[in-house]
PDB file of N, CA and C in Angstrom:
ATOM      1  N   UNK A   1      -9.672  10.429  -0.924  1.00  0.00           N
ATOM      2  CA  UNK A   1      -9.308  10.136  -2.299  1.00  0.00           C
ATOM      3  C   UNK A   1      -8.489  11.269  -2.906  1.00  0.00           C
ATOM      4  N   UNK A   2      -8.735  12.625  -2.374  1.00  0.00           N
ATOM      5  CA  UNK A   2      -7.743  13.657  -2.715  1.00  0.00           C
ATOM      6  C   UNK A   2      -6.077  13.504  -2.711  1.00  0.00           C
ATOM      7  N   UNK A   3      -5.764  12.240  -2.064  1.00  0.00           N
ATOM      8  CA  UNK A   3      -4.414  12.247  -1.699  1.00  0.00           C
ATOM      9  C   UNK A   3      -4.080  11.360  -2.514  1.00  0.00           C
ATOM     10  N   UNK A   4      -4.686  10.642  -2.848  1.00  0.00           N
ATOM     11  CA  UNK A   4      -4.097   9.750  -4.241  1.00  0.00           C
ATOM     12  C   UNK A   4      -4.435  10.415  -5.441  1.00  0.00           C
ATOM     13  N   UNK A   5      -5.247  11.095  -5.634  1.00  0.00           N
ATOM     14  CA  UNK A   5      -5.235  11.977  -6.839  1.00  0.00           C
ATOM     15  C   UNK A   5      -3.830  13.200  -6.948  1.00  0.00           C
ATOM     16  N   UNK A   6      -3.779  13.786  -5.753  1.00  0.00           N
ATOM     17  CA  UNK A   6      -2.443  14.590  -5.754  1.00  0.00           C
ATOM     18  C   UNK A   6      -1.499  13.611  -5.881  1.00  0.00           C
ATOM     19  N   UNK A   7      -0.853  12.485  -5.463  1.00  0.00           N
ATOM     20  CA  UNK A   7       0.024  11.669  -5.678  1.00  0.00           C
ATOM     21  C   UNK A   7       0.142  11.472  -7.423  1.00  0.00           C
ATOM     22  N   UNK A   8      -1.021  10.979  -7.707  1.00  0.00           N
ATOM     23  CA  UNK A   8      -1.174  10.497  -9.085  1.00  0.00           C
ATOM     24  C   UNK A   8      -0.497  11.882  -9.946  1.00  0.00           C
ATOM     25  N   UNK A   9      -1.250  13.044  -9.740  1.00  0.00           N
ATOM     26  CA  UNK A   9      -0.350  14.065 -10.300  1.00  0.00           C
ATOM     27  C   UNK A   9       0.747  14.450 -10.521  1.00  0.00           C
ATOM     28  N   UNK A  10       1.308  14.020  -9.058  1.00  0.00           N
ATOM     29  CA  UNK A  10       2.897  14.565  -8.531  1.00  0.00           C
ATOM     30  C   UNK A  10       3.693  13.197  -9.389  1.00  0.00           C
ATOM     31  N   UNK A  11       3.644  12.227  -9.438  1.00  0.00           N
ATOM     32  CA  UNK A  11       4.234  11.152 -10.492  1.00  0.00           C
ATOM     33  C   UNK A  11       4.369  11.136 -11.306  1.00  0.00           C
ATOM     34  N   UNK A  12       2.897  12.068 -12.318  1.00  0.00           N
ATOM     35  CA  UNK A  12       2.589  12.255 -13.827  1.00  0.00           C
ATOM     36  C   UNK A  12       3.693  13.616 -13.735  1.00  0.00           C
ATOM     37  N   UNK A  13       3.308  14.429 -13.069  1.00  0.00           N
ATOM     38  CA  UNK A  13       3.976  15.867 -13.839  1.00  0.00           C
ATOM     39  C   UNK A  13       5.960  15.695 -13.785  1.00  0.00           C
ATOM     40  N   UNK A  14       6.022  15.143 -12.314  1.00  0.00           N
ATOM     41  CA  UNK A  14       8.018  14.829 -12.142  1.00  0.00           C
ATOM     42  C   UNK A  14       7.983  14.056 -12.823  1.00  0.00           C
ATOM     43  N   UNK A  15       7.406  12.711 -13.600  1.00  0.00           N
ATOM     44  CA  UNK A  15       8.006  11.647 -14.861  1.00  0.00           C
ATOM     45  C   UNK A  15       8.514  10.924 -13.593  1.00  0.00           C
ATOM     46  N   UNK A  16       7.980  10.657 -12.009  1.00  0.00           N
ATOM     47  CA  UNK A  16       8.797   9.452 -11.312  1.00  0.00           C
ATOM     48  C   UNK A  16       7.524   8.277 -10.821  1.00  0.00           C
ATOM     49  N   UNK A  17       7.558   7.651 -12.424  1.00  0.00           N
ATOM     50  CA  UNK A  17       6.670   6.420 -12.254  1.00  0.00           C
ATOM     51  C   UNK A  17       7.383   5.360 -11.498  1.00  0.00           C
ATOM     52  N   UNK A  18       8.605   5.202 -11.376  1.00  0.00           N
ATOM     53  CA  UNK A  18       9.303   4.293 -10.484  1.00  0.00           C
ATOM     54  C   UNK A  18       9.057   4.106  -9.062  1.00  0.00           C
ATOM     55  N   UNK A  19       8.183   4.877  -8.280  1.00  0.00           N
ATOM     56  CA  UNK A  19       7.767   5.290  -7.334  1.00  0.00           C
ATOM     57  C   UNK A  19       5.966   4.421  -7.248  1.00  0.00           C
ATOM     58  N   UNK A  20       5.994   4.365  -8.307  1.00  0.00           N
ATOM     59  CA  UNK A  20       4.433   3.646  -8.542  1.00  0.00           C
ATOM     60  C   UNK A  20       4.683   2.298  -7.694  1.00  0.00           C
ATOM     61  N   UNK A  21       5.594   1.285  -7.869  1.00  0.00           N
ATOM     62  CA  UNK A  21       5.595   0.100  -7.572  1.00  0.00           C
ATOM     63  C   UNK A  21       5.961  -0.091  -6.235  1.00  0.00           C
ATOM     64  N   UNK A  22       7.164   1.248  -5.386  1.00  0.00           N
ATOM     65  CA  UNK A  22       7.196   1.447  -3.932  1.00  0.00           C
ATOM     66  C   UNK A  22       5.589   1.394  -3.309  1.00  0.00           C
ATOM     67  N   UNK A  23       5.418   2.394  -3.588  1.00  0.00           N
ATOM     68  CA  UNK A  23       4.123   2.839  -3.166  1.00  0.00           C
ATOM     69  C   UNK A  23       2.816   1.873  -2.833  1.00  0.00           C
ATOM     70  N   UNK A  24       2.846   1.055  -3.942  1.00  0.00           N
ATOM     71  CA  UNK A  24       1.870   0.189  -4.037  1.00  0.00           C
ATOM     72  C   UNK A  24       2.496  -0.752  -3.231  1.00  0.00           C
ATOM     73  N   UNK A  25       3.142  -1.810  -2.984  1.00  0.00           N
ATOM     74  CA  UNK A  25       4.136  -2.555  -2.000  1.00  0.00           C
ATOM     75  C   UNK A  25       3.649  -1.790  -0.825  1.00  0.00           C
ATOM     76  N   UNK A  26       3.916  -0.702   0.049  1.00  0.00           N
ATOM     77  CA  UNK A  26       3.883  -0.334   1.116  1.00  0.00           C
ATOM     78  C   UNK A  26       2.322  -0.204   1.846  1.00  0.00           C
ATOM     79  N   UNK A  27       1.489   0.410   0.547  1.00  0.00           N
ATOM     80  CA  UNK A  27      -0.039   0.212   0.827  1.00  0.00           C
ATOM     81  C   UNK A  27      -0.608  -1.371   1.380  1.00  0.00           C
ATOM     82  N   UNK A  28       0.140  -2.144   0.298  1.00  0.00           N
ATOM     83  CA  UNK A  28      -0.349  -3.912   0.530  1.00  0.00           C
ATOM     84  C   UNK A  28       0.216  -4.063   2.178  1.00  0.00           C
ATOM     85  N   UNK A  29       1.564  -3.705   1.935  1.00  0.00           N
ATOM     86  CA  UNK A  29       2.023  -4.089   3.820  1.00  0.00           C
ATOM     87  C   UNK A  29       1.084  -3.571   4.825  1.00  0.00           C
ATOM     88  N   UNK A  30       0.933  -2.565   4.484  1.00  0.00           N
ATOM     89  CA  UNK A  30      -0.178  -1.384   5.838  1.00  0.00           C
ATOM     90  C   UNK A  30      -1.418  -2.138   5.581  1.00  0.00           C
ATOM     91  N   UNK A  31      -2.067  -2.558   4.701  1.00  0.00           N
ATOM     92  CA  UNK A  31      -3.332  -3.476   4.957  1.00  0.00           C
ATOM     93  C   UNK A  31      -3.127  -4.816   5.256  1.00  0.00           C
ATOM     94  N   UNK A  32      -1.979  -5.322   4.888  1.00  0.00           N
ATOM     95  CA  UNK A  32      -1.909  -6.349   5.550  1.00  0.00           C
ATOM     96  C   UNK A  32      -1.845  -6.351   7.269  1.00  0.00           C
ATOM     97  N   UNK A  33      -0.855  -5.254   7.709  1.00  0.00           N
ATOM     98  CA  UNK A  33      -0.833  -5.281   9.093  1.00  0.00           C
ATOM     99  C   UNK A  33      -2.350  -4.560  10.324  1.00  0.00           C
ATOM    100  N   UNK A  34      -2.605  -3.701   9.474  1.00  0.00           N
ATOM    101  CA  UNK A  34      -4.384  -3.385   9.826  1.00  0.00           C
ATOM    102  C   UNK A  34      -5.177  -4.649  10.031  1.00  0.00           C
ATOM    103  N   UNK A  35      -5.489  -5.567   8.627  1.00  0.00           N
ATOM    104  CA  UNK A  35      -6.235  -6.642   8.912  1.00  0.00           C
ATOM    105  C   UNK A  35      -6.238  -7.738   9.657  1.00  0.00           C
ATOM    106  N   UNK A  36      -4.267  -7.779   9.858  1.00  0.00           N
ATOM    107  CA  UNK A  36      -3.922  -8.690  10.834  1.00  0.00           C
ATOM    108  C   UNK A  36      -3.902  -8.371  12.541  1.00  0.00           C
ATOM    109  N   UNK A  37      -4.115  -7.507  12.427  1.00  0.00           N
ATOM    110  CA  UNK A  37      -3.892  -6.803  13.732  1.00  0.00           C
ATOM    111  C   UNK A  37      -4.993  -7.559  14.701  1.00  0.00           C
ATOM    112  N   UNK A  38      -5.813  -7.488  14.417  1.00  0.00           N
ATOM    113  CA  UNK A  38      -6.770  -7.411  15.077  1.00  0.00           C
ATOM    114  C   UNK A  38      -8.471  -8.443  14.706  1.00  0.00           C
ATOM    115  N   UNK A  39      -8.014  -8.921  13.469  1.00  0.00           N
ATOM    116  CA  UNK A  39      -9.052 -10.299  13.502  1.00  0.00           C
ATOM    117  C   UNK A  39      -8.891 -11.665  13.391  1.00  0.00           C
ATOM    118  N   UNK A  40      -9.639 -12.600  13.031  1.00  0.00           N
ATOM    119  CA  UNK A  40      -9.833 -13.930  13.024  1.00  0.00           C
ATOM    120  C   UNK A  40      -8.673 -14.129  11.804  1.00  0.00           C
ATOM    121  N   UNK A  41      -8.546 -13.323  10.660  1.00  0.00           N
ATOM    122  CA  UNK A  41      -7.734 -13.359   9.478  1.00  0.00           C
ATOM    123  C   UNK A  41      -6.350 -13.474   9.928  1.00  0.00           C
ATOM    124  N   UNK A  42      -5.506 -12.954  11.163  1.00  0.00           N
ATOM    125  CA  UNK A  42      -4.706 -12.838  11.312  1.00  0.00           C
ATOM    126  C   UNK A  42      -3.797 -14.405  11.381  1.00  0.00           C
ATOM    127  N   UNK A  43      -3.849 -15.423  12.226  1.00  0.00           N
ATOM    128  CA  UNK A  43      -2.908 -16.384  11.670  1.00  0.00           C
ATOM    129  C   UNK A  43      -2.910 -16.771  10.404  1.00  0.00           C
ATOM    130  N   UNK A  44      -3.721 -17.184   9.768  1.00  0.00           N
ATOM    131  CA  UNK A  44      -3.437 -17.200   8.664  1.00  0.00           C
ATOM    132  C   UNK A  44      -2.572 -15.857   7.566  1.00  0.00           C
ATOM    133  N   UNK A  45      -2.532 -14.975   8.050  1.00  0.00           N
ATOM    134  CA  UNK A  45      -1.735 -14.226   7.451  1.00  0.00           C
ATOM    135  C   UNK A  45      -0.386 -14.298   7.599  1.00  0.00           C
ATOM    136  N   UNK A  46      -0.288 -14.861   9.219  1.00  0.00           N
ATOM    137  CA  UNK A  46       0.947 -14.530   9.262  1.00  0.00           C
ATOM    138  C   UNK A  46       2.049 -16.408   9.247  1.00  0.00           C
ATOM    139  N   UNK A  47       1.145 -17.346   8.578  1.00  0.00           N
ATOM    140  CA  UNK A  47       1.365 -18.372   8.211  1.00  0.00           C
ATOM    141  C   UNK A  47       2.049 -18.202   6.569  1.00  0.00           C
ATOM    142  N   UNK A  48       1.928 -16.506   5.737  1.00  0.00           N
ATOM    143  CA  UNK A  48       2.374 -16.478   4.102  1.00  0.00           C
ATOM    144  C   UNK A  48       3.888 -16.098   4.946  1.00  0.00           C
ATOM    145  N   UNK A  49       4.032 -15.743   6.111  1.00  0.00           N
ATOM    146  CA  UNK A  49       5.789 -14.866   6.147  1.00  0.00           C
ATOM    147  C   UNK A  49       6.173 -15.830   6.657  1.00  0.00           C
TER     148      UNK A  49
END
């Protein structure tokens, strides 16, 4: 959790909230491809692309 708290900082103190909405997008992809990887969840996931 330290690394999203330093993130959260590093956004607040540079003023680059534009970076908020990358960020979050790339997290959703990486759990999407974790969860799909490797269980029962996976066709159906890959039935939304």
């Amino acid at each position: 959790m330290e690394v999203f708290n330093d993130l959260f900082h590093f956004l607040s103190q540079r003023k680059k909230f534009w970076l908020a909405p990358i960020i979050l997008i790339l997290l959703l992809f990486g759990t999407l491809i974790v969860i799909g990887g490797g269980s029962a969840v996976a066709p159906f996931i890959y039935t939304l692309f």
